[in-house]
N, C-alpha and C. Protein backbone atom coordinates (compact mmCIF):
# COMPACT_ATOMS: atom_id res chain seq x y z
N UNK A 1 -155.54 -36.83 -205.90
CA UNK A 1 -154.52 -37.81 -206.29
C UNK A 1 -153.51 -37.13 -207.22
N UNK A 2 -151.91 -37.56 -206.55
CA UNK A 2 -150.62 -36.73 -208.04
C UNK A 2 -151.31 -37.20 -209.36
N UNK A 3 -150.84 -36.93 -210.12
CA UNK A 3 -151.14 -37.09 -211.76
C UNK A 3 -149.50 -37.11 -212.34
N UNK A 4 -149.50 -37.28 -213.40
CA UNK A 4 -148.27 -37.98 -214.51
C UNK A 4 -147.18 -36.38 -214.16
N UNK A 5 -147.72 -35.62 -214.62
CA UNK A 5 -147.20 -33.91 -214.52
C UNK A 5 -146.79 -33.11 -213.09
N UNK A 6 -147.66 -34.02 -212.42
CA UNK A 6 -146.95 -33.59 -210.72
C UNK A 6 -145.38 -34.38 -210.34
N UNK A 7 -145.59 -35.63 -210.78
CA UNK A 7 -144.48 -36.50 -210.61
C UNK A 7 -143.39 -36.02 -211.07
N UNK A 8 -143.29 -35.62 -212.80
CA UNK A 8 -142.61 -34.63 -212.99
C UNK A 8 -142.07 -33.39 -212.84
N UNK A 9 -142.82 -32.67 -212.30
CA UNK A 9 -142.38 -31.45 -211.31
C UNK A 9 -141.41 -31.79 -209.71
N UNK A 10 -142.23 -32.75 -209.32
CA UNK A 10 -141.53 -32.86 -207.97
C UNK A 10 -140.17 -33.48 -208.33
N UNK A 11 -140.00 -34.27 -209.42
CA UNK A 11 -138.32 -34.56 -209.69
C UNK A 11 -137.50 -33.33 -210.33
N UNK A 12 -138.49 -32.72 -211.34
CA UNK A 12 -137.60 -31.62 -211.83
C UNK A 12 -136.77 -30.80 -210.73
N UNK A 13 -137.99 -30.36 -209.64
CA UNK A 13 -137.57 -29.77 -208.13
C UNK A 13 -136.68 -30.15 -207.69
N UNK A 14 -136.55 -31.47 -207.18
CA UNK A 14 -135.73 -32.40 -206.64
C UNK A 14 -134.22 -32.22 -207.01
N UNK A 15 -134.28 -32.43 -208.92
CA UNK A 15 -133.27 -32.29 -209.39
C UNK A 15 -132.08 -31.04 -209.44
N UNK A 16 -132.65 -30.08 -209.79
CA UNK A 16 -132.20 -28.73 -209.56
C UNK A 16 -132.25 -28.06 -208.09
N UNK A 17 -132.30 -28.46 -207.38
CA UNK A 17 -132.37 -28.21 -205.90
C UNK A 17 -130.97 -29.11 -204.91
N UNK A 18 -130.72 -27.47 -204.18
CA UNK A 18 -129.62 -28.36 -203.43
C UNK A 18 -130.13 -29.34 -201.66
N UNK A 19 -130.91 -29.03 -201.49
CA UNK A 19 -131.56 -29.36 -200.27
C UNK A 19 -132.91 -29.99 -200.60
N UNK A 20 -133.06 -31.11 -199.78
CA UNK A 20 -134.09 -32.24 -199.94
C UNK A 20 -135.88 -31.14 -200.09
N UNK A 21 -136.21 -31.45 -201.00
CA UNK A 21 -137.85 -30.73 -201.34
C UNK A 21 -138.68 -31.70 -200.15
N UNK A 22 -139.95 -30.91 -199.60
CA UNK A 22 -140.88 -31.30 -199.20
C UNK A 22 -141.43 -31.97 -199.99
N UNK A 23 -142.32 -33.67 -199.27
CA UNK A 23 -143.28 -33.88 -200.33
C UNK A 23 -144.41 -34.10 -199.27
N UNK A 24 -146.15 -34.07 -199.56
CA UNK A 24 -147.31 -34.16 -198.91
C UNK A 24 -146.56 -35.44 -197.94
N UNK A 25 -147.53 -35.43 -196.83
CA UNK A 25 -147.85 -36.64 -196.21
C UNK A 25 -148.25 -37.74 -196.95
N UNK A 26 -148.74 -37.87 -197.91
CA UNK A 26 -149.30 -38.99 -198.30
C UNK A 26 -148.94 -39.25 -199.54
N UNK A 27 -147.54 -38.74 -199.77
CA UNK A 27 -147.10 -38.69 -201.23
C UNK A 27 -146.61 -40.12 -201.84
N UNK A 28 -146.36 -41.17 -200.83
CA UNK A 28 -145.85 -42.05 -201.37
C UNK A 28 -147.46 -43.27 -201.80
N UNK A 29 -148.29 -43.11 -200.96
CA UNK A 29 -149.29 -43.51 -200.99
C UNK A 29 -149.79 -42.81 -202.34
N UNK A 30 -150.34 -41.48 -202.75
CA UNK A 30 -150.96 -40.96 -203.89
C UNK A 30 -149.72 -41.77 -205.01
N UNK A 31 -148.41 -41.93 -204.91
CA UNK A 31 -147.69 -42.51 -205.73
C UNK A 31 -148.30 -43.93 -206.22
N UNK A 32 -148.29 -44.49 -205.18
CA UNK A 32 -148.84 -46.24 -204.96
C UNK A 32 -150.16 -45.97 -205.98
N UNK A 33 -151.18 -45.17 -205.73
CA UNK A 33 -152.69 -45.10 -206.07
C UNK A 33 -152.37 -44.85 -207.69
N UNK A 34 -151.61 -43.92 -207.98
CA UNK A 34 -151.40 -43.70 -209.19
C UNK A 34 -150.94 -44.68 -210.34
N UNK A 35 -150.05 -45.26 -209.79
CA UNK A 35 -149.34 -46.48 -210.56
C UNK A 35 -150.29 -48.00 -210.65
N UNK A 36 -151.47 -47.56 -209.44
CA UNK A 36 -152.20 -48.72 -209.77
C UNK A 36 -153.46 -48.54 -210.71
N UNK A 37 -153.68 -47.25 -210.59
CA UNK A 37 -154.92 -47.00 -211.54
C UNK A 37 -154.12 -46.91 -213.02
N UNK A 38 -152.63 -46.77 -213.25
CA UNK A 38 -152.13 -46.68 -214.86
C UNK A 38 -152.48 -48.07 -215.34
N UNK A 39 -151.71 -49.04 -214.00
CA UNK A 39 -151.58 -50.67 -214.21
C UNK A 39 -152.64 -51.37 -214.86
N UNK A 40 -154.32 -50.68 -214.06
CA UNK A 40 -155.56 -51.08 -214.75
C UNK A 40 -155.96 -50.98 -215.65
N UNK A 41 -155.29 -49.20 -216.03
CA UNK A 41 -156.00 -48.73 -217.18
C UNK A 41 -155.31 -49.23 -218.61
N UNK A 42 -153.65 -49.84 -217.95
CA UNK A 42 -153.26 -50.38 -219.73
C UNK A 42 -153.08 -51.79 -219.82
N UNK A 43 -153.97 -52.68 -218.67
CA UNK A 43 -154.47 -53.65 -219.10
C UNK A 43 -155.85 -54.17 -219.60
N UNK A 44 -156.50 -52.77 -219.74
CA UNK A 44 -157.84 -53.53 -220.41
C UNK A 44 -157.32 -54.02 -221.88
N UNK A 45 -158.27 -54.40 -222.41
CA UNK A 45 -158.41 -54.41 -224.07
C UNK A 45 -159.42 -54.25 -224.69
N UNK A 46 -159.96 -53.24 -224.65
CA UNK A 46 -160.86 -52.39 -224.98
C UNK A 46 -160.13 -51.54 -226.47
N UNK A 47 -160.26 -51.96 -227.83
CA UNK A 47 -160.07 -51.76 -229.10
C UNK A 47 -160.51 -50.55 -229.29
N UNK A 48 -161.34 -49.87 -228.56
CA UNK A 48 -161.93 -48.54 -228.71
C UNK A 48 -160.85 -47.37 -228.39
N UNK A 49 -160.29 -47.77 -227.64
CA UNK A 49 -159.34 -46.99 -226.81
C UNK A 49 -158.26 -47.60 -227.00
N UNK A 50 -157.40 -48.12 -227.96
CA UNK A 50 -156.54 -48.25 -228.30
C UNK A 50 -155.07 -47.31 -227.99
N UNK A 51 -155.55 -46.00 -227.90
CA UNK A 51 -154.66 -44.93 -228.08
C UNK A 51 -154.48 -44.84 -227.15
N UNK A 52 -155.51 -44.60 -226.13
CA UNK A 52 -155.44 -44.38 -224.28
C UNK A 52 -154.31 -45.72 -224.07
N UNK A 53 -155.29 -46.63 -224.59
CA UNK A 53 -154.19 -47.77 -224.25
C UNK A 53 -152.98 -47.53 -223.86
N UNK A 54 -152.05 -47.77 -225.37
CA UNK A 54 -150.85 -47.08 -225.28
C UNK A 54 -149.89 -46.03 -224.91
N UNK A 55 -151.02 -45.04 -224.43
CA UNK A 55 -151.00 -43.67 -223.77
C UNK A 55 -150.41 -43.98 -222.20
N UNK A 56 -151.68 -44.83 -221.69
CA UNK A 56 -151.38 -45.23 -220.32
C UNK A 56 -150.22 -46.06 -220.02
N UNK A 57 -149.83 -46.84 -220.86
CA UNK A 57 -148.66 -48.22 -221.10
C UNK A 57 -147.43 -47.07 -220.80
N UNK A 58 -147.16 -46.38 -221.77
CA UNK A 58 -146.26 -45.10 -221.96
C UNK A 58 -146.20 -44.72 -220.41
N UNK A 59 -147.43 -43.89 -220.29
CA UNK A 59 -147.57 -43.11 -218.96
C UNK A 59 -146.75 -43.70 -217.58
N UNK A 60 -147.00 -45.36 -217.74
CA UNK A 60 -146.67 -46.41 -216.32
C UNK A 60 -145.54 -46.30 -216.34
N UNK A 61 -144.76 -46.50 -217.63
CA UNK A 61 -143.46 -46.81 -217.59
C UNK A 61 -142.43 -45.43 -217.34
N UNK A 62 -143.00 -44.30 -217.92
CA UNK A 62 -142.68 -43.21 -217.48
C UNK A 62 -142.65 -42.63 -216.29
N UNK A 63 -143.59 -43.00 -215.34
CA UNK A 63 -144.01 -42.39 -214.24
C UNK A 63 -143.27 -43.78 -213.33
N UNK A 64 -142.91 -44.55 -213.63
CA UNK A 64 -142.17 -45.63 -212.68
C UNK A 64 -140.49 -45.29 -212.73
N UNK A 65 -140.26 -44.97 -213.93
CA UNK A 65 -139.12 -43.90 -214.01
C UNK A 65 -138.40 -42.81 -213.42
N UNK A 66 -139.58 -42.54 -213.63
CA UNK A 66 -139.50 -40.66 -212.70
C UNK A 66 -139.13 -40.92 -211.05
N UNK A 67 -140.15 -41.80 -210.58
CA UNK A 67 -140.28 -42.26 -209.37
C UNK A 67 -139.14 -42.92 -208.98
N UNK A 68 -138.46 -44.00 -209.86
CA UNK A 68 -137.24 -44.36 -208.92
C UNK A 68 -135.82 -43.55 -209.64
N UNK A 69 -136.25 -42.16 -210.37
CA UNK A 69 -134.96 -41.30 -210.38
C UNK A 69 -135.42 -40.49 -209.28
N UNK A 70 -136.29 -40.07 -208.90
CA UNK A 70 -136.42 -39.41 -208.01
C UNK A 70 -135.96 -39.89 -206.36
N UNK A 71 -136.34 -41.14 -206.16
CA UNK A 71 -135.59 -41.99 -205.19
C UNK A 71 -134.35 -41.81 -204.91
N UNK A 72 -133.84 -42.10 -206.33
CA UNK A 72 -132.23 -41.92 -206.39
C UNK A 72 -131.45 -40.54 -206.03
N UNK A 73 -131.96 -39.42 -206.29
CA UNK A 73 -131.95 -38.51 -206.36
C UNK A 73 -131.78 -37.86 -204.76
N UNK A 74 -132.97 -38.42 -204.06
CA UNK A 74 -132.37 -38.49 -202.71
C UNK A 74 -132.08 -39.21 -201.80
N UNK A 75 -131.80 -40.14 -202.23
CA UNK A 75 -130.69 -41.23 -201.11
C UNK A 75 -129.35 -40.37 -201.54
N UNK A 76 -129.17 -39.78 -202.82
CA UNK A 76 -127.72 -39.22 -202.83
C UNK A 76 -127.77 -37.80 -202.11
N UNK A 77 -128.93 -37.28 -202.16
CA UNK A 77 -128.94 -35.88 -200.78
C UNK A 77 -128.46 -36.52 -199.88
N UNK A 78 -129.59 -37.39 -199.25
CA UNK A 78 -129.63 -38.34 -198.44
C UNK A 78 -127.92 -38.52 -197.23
N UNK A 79 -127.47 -39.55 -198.36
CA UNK A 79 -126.13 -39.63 -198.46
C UNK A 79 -124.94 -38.37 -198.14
N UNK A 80 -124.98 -37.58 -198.77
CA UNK A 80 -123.82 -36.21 -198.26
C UNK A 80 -124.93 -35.61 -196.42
N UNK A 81 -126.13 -35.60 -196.48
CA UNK A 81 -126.74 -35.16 -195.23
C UNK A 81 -125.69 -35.89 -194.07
N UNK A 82 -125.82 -37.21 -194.06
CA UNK A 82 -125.06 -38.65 -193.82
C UNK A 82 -123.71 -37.93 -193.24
N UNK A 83 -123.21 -37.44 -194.46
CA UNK A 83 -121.49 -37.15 -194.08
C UNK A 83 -121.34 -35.43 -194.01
N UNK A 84 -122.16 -35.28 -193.85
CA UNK A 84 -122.45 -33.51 -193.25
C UNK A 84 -122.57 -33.68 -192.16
N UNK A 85 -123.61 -34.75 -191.91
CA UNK A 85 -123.79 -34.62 -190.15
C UNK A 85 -123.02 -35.24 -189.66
N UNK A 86 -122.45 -36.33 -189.61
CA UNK A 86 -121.06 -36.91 -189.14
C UNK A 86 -119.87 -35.92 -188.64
N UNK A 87 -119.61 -35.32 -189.73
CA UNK A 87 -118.19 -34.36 -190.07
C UNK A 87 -118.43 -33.18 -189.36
N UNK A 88 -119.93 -32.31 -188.99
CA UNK A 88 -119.83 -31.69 -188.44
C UNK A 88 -120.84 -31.47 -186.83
N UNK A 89 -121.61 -32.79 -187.13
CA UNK A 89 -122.05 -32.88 -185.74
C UNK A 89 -123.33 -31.93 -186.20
N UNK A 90 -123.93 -31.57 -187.20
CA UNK A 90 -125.28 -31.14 -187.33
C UNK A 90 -125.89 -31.76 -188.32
N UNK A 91 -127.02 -32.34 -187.43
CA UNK A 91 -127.68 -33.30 -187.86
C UNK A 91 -129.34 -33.06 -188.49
N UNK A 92 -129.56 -31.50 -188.46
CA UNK A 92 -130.93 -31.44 -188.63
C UNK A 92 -131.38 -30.18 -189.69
N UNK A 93 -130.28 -30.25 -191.07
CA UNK A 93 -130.54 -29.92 -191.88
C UNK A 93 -131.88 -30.94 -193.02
N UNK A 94 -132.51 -30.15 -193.24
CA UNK A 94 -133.04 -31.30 -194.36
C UNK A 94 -134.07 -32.38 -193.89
N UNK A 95 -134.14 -32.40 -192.29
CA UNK A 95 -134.91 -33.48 -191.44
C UNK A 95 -135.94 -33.79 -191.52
N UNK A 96 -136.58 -32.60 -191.53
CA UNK A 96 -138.34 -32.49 -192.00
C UNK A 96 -138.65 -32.70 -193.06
N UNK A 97 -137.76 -32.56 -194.15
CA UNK A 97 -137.97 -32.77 -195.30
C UNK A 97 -138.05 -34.26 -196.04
N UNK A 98 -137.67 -35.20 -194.78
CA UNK A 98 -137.53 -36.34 -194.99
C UNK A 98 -138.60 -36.89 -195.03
N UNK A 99 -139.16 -37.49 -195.51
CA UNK A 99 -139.91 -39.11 -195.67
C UNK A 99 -139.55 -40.02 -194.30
N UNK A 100 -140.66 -40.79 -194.23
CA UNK A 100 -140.61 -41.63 -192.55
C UNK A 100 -139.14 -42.38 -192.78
N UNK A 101 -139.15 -43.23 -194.01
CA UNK A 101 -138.36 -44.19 -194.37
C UNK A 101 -137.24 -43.27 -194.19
N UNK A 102 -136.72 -42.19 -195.45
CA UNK A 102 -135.65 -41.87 -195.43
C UNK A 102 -134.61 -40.97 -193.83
N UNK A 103 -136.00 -40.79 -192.76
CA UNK A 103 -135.34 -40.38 -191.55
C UNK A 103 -134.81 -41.56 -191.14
N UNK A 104 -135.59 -43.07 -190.79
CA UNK A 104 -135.01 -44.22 -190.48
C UNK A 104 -133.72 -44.60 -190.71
N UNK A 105 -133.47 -44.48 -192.35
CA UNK A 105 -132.22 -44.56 -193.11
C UNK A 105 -131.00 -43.77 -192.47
N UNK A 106 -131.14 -42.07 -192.61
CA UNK A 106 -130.27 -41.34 -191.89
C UNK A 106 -130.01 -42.08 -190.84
N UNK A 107 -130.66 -41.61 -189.93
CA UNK A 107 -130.36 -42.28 -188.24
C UNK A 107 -129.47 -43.30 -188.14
N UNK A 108 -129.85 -44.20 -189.28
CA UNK A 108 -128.93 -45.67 -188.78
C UNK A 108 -128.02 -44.93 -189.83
N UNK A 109 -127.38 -44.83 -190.57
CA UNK A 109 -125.99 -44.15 -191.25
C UNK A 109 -125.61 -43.26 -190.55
N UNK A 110 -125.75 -42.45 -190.02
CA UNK A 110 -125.42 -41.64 -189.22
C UNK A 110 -124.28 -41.87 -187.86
N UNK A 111 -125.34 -42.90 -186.99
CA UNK A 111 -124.65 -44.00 -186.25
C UNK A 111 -123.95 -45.03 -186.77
N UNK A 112 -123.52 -45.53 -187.44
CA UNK A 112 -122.84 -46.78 -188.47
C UNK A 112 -122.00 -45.50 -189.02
N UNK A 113 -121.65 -44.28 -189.30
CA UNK A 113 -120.35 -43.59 -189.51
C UNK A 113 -120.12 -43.09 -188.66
N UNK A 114 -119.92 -42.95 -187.16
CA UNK A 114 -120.02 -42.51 -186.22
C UNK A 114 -119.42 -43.75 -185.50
N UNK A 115 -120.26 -45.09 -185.44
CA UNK A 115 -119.23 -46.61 -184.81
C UNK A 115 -117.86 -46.36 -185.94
N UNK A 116 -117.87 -46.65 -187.44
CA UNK A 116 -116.53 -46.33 -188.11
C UNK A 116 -115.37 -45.72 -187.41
N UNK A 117 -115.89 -44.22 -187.25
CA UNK A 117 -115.21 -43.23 -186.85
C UNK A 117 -114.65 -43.61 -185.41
N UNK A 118 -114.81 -43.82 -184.84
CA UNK A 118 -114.67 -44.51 -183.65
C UNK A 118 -113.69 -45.27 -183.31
N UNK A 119 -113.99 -46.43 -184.25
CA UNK A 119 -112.81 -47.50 -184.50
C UNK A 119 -111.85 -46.93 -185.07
N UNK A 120 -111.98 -46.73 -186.04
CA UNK A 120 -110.93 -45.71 -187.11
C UNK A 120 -109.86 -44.65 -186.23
N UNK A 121 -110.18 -44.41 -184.92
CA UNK A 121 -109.73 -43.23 -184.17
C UNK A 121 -108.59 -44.29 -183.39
N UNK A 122 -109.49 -45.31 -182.55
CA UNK A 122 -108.67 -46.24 -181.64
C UNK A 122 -107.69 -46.73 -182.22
N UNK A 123 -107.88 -47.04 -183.52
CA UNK A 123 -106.79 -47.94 -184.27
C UNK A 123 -105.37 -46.99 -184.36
N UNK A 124 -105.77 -45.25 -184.96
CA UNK A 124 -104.80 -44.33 -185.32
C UNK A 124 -104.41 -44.28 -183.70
N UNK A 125 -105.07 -44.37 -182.98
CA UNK A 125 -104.35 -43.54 -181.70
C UNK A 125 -104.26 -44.84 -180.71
N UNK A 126 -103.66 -46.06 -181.34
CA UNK A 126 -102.52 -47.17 -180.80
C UNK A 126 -103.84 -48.00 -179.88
N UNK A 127 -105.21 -47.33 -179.27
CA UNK A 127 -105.92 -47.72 -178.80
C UNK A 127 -107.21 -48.54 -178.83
N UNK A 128 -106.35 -49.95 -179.21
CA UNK A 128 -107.53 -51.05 -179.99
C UNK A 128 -108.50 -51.19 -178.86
N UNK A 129 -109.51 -52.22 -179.21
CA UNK A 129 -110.32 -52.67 -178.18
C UNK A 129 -109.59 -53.64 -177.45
N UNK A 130 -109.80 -53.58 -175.64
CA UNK A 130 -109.02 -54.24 -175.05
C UNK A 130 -108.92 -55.84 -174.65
N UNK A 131 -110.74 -56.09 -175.09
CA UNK A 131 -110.83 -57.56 -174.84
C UNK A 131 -110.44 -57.71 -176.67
N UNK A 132 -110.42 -57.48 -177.82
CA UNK A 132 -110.12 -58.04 -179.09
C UNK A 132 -108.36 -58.17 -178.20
N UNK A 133 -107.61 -57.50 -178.02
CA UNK A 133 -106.47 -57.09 -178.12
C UNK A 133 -106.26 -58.59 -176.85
N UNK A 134 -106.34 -58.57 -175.91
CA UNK A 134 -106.19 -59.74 -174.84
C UNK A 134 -106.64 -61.08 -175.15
N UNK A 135 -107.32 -61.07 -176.73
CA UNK A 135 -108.11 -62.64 -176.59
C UNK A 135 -107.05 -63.57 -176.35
N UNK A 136 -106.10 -63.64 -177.17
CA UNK A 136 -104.96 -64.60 -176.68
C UNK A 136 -103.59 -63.92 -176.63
N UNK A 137 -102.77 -64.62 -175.73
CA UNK A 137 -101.41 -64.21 -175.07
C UNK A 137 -100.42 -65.24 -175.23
N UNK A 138 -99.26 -65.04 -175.37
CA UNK A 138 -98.66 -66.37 -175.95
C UNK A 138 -97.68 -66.05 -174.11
N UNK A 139 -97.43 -67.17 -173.61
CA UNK A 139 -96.94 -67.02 -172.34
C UNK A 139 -95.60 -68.36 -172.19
N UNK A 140 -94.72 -68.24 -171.15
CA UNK A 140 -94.08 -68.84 -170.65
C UNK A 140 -94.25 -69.34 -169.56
N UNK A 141 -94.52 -70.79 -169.10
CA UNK A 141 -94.25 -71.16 -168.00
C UNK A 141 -92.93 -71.36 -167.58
N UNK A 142 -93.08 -70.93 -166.30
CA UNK A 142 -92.00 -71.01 -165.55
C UNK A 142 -92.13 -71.86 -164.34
N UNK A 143 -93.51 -72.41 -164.29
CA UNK A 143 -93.10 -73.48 -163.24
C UNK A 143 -94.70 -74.41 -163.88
N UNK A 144 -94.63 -76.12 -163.39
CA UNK A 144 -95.15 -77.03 -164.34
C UNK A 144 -97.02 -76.49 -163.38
N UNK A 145 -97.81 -76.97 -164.54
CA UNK A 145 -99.22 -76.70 -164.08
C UNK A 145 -99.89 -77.32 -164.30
N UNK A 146 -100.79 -78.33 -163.36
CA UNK A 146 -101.72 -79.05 -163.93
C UNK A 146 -102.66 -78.99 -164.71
N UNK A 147 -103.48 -79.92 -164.99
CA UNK A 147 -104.91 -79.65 -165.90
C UNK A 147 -105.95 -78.84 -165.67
N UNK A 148 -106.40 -77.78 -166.13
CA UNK A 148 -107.20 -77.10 -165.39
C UNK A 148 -108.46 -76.58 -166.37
N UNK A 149 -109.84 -75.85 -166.10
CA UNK A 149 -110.64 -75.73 -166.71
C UNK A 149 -110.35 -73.97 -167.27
N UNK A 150 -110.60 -74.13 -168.29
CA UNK A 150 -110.53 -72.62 -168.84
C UNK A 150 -111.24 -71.57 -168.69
N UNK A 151 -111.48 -70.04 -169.43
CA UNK A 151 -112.81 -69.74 -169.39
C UNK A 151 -114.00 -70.11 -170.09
N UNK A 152 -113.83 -70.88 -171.12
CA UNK A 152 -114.60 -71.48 -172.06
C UNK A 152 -115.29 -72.80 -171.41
N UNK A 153 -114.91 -73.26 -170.50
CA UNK A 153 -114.97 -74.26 -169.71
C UNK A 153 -114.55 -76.07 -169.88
N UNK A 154 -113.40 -75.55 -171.05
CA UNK A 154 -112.68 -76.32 -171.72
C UNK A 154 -111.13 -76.94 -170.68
N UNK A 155 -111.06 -78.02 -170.84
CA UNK A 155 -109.77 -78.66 -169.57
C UNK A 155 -108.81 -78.02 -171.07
N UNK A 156 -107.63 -77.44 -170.28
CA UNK A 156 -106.45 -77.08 -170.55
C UNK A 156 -105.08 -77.20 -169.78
N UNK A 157 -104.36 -77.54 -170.72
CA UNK A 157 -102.74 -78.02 -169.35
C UNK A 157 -102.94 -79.87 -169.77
N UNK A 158 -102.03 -80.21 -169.00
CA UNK A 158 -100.68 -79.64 -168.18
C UNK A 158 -99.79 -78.81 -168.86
N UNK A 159 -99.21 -78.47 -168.16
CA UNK A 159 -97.65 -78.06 -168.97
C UNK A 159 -96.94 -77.59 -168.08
N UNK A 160 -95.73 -77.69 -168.34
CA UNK A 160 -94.51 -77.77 -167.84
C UNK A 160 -93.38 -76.85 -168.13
N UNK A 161 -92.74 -76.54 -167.19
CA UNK A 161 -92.21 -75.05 -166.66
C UNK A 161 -91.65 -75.22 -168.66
N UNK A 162 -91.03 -74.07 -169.13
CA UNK A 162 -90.45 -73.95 -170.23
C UNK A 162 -91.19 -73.84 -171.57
N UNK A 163 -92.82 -74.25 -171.17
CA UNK A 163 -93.62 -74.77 -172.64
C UNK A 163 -94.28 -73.27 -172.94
N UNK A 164 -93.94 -73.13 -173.82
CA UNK A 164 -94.73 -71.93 -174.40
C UNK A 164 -96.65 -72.37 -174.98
N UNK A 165 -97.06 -71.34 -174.50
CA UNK A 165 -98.97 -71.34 -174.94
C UNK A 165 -99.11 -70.12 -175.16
N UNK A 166 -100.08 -70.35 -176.43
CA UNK A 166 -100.87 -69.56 -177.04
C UNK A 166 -102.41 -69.35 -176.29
N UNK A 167 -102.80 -68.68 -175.07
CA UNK A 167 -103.99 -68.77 -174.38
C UNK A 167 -105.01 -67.70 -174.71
N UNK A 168 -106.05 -67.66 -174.00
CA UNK A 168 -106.79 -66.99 -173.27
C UNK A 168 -106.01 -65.56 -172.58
N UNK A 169 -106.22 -64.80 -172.95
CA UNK A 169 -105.48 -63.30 -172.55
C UNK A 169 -105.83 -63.46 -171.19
N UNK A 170 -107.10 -63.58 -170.57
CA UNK A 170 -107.71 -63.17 -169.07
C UNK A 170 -106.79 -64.85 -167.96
N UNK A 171 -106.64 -65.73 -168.92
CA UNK A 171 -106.17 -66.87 -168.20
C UNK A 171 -104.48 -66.88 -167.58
N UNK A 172 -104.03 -66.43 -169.27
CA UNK A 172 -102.71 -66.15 -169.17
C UNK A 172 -102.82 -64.53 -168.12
N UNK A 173 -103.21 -63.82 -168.16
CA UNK A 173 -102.99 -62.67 -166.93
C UNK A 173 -103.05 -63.09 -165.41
N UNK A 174 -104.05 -64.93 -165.17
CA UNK A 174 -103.80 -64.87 -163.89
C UNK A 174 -102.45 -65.42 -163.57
N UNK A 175 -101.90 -66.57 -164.46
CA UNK A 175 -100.75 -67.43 -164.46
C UNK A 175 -99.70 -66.35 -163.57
N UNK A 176 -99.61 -65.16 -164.95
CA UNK A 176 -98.19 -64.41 -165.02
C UNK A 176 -98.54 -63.40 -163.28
N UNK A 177 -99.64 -62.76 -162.88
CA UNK A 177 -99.69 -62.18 -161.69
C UNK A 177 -99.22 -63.19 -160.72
N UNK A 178 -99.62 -64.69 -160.84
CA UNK A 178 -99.61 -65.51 -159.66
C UNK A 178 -98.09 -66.17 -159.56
N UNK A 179 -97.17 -65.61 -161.16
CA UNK A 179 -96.15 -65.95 -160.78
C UNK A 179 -95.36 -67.16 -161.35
N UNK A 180 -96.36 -68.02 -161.78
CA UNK A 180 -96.41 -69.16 -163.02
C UNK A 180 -95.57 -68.54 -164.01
N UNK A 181 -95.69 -67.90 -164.59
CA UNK A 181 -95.69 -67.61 -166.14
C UNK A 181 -95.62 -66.59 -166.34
N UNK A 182 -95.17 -66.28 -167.89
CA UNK A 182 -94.51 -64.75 -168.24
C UNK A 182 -94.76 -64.57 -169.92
N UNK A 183 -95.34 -63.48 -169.90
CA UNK A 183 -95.40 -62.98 -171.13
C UNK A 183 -94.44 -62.91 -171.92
N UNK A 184 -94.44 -63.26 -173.03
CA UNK A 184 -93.36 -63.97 -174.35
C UNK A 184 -93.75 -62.46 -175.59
N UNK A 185 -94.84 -62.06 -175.37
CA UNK A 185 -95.46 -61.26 -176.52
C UNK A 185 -94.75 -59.31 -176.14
N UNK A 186 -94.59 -59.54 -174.37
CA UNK A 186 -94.59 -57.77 -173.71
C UNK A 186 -93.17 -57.81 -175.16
N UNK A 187 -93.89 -56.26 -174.98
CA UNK A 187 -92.67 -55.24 -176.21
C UNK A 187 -91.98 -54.46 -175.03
């Protein structure tokens, strides 16, 4: 089982290190075991041991410390791994070195700056998404149209040659092909 002095080493490591440290297989577990045997040991009340007492009280709060600077410590590796592998498309620095959880984490950041990037590209290069971009069309009729069901399956209409609508992009595209109606929005 780690002890108070291992915990501290593996953050000191952690800290001064540019690349994520190995920890055991079962490091988060010997973590768990540790923090529960402090929990026991500085709730007795046992007057004899007064000193341990306070020793262990000390110890919990210290070693719960350590543990979530050490956390912190690498979600911010973590984090630049994130935008290392993004930026350059290598993704398997540091991998092994991960914790189950913290590979989970990568993976989905990884992909979630990667969808960003994506969008971020279409937008600079004039090329939105084409159903956001078509949801509605503002159109002209040019000749009158009865009531009719939408794609939503909503009755829409009449209207009459001259009336301007705000539609359905895919609705307004059959109008204007079939000759009805004319786009008010074309640049």
């Amino acid at each position: 089982m780690i002890n108070y002095n291992e915990i501290y080493e593996v953050l000191r490591k952690e800290k001064y290190s540019e690349t994520l440290q190995p920890l055991t297989k079962g490091f988060l577990v010997e973590i768990a075991e540790f923090l529960s045997e402090k929990r026991t040991e500085s709730m007795q009340e046992d007057n004899l041991f007064s000193d341990n007492l306070a020793k262990s009280k000390k110890q919990l709060e210290n070693a719960i410390s350590l543990f979530k600077e050490l956390m912190r410590v690498r979600k911010r590796k973590l984090l630049n791994l994130v935008f290392v592998a993004t930026e350059t498309g290598i993704m398997k620095r540091d991998y092994e070195n991960m914790l189950a959880a913290e590979r989970d984490l990568f993976d989905r950041l990884v992909k979630s700056f990667e969808e960003s990037d994506r969008e971020i590209t279409k937008v600079v290069n004039g090329r939105r998404d084409k159903e956001k971009e078509d949801k509605f069309r503002m159109v002209m009729f040019s000749q009158s149209v009865d009531q009719f069901m939408g794609m939503d399956g909503q009755p829409l209409g009449p209207y009459v040659a001259g009336e301007l609508v705000n539609m359905d992009g895919k609705v307004a595209e059959i109008f204007v092909t079939g000759g009805k109606a004319s786009f008010v929005d074309d640049e």
